[in-house]
Protein backbone atom coordinates (compact mmCIF):
# COMPACT_ATOMS: atom_id res chain seq x y z
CA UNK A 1 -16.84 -17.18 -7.97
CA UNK A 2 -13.31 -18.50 -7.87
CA UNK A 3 -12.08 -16.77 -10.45
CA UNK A 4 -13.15 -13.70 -9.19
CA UNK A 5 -12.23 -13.81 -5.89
CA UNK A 6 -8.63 -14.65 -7.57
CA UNK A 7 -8.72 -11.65 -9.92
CA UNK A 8 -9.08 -9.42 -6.96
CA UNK A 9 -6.28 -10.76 -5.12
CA UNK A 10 -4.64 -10.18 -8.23
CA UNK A 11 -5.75 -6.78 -8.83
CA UNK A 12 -4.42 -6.13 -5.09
CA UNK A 13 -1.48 -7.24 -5.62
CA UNK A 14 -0.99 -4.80 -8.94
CA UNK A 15 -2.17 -1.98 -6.85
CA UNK A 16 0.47 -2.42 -3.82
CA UNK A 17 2.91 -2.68 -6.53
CA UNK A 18 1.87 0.59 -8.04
CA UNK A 19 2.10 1.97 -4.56
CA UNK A 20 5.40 0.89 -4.30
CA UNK A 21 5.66 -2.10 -2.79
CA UNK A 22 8.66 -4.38 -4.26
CA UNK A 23 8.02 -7.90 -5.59
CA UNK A 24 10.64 -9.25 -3.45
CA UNK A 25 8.03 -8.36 -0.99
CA UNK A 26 5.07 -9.82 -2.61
CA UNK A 27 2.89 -13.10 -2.48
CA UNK A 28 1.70 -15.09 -4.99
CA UNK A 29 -2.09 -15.00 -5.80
CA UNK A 30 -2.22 -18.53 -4.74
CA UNK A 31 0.14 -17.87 -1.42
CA UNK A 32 -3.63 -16.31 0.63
CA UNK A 33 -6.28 -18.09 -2.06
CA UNK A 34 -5.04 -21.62 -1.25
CA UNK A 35 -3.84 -20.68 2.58
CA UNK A 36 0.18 -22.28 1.40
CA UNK A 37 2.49 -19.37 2.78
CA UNK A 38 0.59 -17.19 4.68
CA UNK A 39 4.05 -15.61 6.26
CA UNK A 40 4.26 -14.41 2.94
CA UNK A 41 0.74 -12.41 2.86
CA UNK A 42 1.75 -11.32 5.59
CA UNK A 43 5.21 -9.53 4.95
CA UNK A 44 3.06 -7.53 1.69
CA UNK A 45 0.54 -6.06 4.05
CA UNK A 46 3.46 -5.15 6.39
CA UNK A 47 5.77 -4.02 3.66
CA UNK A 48 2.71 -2.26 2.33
CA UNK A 49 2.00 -0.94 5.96
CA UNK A 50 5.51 0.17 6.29
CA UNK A 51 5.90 2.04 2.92
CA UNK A 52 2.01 3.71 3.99
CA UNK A 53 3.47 5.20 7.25
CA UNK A 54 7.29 6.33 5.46
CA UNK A 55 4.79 8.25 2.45
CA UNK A 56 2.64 9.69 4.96
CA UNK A 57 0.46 10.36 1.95
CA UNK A 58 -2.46 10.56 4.05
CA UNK A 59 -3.85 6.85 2.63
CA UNK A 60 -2.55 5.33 6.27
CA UNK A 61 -5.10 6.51 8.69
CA UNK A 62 -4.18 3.82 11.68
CA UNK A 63 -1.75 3.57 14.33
CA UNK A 64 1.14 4.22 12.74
CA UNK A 65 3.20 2.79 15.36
CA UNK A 66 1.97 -0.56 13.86
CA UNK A 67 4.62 -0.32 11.26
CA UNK A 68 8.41 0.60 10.95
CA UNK A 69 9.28 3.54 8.66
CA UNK A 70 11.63 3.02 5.50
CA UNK A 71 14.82 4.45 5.29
């Protein structure tokens, strides 16, 4: 169960890349599995938020106040 549970994180984590999110901006798998930097989940979602709301791509469907558009 581990090992999945880690896989999706990782397959996440491929995904937001794909999207567009840089790795500068991402966490490590173990960052959210293991609970050591969650600051660092937590700067992906909103760099993941942020790029969501500056595509306007129609995959962001919340507030998108939540989140600062890119330059």
């Amino acid at each position: 169960m581990v090992f999945k549970q880690m896989e999706q994180v990782a397959q996440f984590l491929k995904a937001a890349e794909d999207y567009g999110v840089t790795k500068t901006d991402m966490f490590q798998t173990v960052d959210l599995f293991e609970g050591k930097d969650m600051a660092a989940v937590q700067r992906t979602l909103m760099a993941l938020g942020s790029l969501a709301v500056t595509k306007n791509d129609g995959h962001y469907r919340g507030d998108p106040n939540w989140f600062m558009k890119k330059a």
